[in-house]
PDB file of N, CA and C in Angstrom:
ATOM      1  N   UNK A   1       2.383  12.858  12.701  1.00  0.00           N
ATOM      2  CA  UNK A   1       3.022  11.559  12.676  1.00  0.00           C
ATOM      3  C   UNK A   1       3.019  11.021  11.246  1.00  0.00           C
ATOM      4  N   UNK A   2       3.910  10.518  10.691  1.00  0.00           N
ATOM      5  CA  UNK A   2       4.669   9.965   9.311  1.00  0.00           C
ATOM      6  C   UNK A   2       3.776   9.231   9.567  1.00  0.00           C
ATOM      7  N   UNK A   3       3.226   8.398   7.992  1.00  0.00           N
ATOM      8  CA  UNK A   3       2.180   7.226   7.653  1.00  0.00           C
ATOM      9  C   UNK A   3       3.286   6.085   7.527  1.00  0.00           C
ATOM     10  N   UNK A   4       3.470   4.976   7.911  1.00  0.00           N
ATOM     11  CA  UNK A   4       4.162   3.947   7.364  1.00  0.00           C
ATOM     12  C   UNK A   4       3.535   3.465   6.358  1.00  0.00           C
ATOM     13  N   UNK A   5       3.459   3.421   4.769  1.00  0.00           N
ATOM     14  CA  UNK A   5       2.592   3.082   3.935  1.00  0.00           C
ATOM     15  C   UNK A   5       2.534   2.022   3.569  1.00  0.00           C
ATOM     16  N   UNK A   6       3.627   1.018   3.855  1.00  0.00           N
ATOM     17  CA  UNK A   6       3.716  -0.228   3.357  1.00  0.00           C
ATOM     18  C   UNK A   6       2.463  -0.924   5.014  1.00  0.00           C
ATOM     19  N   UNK A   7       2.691  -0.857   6.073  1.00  0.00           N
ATOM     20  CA  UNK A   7       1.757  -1.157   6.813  1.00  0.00           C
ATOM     21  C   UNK A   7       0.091  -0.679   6.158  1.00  0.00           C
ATOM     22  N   UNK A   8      -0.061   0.497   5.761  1.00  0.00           N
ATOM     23  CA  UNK A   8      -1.744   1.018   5.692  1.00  0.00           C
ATOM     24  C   UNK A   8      -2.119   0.021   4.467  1.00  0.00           C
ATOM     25  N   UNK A   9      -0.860  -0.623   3.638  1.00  0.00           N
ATOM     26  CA  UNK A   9      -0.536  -1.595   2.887  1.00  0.00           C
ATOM     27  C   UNK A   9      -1.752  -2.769   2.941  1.00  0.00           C
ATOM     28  N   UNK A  10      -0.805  -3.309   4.211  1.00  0.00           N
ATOM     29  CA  UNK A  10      -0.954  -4.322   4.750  1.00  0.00           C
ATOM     30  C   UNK A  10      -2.479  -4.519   5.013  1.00  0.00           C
ATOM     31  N   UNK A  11      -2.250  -3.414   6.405  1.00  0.00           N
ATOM     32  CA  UNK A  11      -4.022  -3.129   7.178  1.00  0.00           C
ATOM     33  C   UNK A  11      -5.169  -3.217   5.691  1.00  0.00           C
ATOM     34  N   UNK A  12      -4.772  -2.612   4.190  1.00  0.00           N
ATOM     35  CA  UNK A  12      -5.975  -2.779   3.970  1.00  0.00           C
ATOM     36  C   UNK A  12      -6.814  -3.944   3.184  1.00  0.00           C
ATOM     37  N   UNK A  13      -5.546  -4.889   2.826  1.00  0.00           N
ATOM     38  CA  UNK A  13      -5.139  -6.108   2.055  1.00  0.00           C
ATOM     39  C   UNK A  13      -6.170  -6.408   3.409  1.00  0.00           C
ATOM     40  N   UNK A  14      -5.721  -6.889   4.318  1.00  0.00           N
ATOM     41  CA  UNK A  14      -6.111  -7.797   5.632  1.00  0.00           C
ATOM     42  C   UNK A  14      -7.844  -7.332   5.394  1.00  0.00           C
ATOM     43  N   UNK A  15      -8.406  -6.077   5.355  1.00  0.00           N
ATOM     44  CA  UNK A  15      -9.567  -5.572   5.725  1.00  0.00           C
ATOM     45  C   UNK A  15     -10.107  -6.273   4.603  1.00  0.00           C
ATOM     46  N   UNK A  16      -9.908  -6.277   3.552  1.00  0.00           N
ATOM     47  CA  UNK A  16     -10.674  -6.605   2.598  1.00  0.00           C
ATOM     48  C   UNK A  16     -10.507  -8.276   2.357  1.00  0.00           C
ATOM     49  N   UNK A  17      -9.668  -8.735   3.223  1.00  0.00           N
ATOM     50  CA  UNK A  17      -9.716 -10.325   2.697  1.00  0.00           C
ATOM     51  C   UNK A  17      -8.981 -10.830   2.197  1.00  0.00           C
ATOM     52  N   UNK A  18      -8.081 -10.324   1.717  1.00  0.00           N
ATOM     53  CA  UNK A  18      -7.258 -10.476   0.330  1.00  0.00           C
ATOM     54  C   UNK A  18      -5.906 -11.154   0.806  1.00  0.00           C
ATOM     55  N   UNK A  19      -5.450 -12.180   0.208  1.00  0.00           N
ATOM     56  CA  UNK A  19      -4.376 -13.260   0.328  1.00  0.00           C
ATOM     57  C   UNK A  19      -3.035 -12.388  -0.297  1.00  0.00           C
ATOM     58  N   UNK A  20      -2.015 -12.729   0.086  1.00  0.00           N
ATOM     59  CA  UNK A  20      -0.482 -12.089  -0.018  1.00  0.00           C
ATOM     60  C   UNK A  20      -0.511 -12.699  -1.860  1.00  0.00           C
ATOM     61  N   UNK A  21      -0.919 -14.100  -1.789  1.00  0.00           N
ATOM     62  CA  UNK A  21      -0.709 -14.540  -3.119  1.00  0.00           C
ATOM     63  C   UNK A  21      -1.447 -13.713  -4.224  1.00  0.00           C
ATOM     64  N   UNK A  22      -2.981 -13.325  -3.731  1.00  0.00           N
ATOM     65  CA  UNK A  22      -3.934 -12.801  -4.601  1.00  0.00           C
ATOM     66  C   UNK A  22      -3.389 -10.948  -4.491  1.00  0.00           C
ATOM     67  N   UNK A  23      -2.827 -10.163  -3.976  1.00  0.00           N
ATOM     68  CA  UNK A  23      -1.907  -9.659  -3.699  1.00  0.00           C
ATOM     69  C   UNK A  23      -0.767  -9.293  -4.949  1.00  0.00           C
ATOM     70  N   UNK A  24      -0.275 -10.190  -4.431  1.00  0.00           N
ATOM     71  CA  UNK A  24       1.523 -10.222  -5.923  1.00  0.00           C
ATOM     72  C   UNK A  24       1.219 -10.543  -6.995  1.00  0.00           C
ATOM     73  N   UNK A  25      -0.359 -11.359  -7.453  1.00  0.00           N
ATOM     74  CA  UNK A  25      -0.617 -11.806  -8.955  1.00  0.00           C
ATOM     75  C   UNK A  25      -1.650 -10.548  -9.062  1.00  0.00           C
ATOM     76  N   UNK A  26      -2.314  -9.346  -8.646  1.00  0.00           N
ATOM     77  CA  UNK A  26      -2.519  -8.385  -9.166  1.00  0.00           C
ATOM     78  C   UNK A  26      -1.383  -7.245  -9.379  1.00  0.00           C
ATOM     79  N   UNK A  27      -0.730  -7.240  -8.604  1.00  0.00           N
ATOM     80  CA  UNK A  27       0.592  -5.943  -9.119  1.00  0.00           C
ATOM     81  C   UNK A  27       1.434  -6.608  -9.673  1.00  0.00           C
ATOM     82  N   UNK A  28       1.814  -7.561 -10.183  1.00  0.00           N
ATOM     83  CA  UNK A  28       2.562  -8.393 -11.055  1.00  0.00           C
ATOM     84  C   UNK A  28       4.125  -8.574 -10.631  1.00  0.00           C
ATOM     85  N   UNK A  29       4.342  -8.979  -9.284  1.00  0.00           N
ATOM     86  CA  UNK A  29       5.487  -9.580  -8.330  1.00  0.00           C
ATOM     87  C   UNK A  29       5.248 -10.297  -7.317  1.00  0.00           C
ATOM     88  N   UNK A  30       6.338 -11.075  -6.881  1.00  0.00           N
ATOM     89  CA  UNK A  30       6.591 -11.906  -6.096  1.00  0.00           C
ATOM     90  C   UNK A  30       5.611 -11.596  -4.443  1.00  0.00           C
ATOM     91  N   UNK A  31       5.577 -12.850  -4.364  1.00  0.00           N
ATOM     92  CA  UNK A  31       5.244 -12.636  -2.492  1.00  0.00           C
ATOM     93  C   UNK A  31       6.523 -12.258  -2.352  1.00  0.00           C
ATOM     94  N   UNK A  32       7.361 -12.480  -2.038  1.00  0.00           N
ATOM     95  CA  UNK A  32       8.423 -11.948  -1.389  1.00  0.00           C
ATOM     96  C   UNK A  32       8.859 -10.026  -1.549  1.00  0.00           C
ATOM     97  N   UNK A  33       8.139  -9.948  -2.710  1.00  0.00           N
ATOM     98  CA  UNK A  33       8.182  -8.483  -2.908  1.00  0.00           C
ATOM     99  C   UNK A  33       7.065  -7.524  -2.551  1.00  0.00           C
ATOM    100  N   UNK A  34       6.323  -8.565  -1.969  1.00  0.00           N
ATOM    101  CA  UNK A  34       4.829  -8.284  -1.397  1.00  0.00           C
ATOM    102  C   UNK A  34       5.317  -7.824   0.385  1.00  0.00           C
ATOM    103  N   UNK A  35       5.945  -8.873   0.803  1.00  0.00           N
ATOM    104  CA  UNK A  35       6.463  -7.982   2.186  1.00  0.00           C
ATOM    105  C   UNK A  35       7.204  -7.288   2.375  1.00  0.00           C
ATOM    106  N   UNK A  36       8.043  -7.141   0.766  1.00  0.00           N
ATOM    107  CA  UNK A  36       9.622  -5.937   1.417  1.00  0.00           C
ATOM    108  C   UNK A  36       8.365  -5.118   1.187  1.00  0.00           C
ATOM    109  N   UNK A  37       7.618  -4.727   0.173  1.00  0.00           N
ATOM    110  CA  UNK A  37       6.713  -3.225   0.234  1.00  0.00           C
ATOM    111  C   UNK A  37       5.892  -3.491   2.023  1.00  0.00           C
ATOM    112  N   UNK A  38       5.629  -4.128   2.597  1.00  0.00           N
ATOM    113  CA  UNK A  38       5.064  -4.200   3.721  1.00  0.00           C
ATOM    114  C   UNK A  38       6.076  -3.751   4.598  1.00  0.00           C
ATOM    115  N   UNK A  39       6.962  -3.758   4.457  1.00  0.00           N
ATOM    116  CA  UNK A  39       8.332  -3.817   5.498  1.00  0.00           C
ATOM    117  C   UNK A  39       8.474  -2.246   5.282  1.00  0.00           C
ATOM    118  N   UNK A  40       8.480  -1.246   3.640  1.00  0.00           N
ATOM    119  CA  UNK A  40       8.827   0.167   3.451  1.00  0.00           C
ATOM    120  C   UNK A  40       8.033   1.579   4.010  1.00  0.00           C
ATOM    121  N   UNK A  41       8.757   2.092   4.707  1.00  0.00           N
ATOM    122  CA  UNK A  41       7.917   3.181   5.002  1.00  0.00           C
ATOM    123  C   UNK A  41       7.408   4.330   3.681  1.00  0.00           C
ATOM    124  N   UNK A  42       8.264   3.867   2.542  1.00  0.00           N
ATOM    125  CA  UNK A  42       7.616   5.399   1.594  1.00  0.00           C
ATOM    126  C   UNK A  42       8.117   3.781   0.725  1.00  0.00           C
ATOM    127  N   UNK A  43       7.507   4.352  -0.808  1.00  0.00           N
ATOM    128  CA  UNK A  43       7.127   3.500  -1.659  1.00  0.00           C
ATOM    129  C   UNK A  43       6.995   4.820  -2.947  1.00  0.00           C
ATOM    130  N   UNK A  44       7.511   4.062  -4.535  1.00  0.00           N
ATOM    131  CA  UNK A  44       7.802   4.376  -5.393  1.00  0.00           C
ATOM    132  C   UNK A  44       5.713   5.291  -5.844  1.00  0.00           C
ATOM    133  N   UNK A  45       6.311   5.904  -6.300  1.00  0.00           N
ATOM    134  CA  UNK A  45       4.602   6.617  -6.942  1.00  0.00           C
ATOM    135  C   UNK A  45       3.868   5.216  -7.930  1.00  0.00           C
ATOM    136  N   UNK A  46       4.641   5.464  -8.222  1.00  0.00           N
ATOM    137  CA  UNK A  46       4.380   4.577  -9.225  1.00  0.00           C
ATOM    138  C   UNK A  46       3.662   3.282  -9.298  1.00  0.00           C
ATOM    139  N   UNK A  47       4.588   2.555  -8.325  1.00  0.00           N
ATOM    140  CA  UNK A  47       3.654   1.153  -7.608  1.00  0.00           C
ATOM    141  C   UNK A  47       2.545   1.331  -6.246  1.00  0.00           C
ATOM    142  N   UNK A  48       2.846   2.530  -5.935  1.00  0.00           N
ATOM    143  CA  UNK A  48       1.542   3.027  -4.864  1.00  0.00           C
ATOM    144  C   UNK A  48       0.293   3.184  -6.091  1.00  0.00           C
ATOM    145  N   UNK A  49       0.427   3.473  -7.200  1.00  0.00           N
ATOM    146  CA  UNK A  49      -0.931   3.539  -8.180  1.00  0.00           C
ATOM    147  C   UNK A  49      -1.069   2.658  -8.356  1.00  0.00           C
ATOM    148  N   UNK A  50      -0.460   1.613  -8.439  1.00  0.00           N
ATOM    149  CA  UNK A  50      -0.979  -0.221  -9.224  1.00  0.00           C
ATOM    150  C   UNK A  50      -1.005  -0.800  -7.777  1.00  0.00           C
ATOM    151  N   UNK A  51      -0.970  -0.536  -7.028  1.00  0.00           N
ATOM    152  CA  UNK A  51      -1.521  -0.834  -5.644  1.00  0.00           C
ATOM    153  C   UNK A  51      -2.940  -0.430  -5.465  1.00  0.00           C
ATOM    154  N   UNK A  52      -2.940   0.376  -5.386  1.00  0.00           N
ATOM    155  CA  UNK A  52      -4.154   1.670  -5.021  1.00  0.00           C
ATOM    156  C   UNK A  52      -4.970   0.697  -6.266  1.00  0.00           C
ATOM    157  N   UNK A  53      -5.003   1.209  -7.433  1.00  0.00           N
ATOM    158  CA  UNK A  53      -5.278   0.385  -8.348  1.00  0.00           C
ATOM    159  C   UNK A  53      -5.649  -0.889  -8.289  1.00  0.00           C
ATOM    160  N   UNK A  54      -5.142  -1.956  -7.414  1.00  0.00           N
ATOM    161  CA  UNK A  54      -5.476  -3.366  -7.217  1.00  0.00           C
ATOM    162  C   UNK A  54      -6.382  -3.608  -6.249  1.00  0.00           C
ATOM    163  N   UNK A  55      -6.362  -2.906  -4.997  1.00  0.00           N
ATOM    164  CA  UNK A  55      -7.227  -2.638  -4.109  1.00  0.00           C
ATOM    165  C   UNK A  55      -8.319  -2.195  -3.613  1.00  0.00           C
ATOM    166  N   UNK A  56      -8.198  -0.864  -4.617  1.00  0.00           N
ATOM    167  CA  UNK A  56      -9.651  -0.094  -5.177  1.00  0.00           C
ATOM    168  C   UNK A  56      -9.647   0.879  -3.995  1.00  0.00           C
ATOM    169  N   UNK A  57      -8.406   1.588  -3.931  1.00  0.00           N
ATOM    170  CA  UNK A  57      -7.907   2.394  -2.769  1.00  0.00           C
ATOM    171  C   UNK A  57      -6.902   3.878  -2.875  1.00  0.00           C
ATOM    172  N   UNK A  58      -7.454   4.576  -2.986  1.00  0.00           N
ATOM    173  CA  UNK A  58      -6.689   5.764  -2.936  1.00  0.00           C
ATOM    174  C   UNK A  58      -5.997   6.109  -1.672  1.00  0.00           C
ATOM    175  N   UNK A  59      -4.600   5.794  -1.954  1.00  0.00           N
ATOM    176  CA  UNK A  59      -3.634   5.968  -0.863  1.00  0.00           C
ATOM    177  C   UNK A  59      -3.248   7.054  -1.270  1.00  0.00           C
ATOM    178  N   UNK A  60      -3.362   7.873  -1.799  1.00  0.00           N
ATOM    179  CA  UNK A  60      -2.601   9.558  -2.267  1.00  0.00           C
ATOM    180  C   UNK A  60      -3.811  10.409  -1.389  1.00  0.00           C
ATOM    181  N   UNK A  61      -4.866   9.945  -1.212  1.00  0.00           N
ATOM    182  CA  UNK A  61      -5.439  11.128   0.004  1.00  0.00           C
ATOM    183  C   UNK A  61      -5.484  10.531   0.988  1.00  0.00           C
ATOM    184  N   UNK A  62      -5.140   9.370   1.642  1.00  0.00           N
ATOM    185  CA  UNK A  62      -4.470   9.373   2.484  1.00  0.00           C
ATOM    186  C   UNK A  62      -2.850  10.036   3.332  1.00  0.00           C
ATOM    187  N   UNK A  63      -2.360   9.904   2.068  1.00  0.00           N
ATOM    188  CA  UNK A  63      -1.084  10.873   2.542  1.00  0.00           C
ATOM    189  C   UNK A  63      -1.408  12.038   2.773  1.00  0.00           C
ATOM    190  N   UNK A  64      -2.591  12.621   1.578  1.00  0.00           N
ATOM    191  CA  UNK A  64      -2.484  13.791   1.679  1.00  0.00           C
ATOM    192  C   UNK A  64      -3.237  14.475   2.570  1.00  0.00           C
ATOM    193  N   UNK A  65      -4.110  13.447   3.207  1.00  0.00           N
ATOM    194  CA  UNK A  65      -4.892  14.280   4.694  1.00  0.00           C
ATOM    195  C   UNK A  65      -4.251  13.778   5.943  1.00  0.00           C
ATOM    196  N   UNK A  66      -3.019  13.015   5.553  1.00  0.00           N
ATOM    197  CA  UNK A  66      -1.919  13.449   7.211  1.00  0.00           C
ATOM    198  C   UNK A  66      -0.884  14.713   6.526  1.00  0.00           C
ATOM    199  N   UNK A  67      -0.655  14.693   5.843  1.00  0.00           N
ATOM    200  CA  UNK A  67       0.317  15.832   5.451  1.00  0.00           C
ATOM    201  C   UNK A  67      -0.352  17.394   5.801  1.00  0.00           C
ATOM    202  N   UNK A  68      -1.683  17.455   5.333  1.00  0.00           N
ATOM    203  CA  UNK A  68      -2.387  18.420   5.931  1.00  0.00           C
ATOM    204  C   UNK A  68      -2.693  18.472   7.547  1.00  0.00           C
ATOM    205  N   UNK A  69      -2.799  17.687   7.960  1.00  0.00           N
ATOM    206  CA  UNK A  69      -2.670  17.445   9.732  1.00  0.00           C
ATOM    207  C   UNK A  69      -1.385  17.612  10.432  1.00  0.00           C
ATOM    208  N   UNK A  70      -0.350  17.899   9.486  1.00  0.00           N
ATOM    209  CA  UNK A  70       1.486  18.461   9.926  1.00  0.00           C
ATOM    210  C   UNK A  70       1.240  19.743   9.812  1.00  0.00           C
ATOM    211  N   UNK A  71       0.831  20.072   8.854  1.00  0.00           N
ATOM    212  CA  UNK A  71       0.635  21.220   8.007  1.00  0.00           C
ATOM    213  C   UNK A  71       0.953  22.535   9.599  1.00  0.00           C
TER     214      UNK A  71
END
């Protein structure tokens, strides 16, 4: 089963506490650009690292231990 990443997004913002506002002023955009990435099922590399990065979250082995579970 495909990861929706903008949800594992979401789920981990929520786990840790963390406000949509406190959120968009660490990756440096809008709330409003805070839920289209919540809304995307795949997401640029690029801003998945300044995510991952803001969160203190490696979402690349996450992908990469469902991709191995297709495998």
């Amino acid at each position: 089963m495909a990861i929706h990443i903008g949800e594992e997004i979401r789920r981990i913002l929520r786990e840790d506490g963390h406000s949509v506002t406190w959120f968009a002023n660490k990756i440096h955009c809008s709330r409003t650009h805070v839920y289209k990435i919540f809304a995307n099922e795949n997401i640029d590399v690029q801003l998945l690292d300044r995510i991952g990065r803001a969160l203190g979250h490696n979402f690349y082995d996450l992908l990469s231990k469902n991709f191995e579970e297709e495998a």
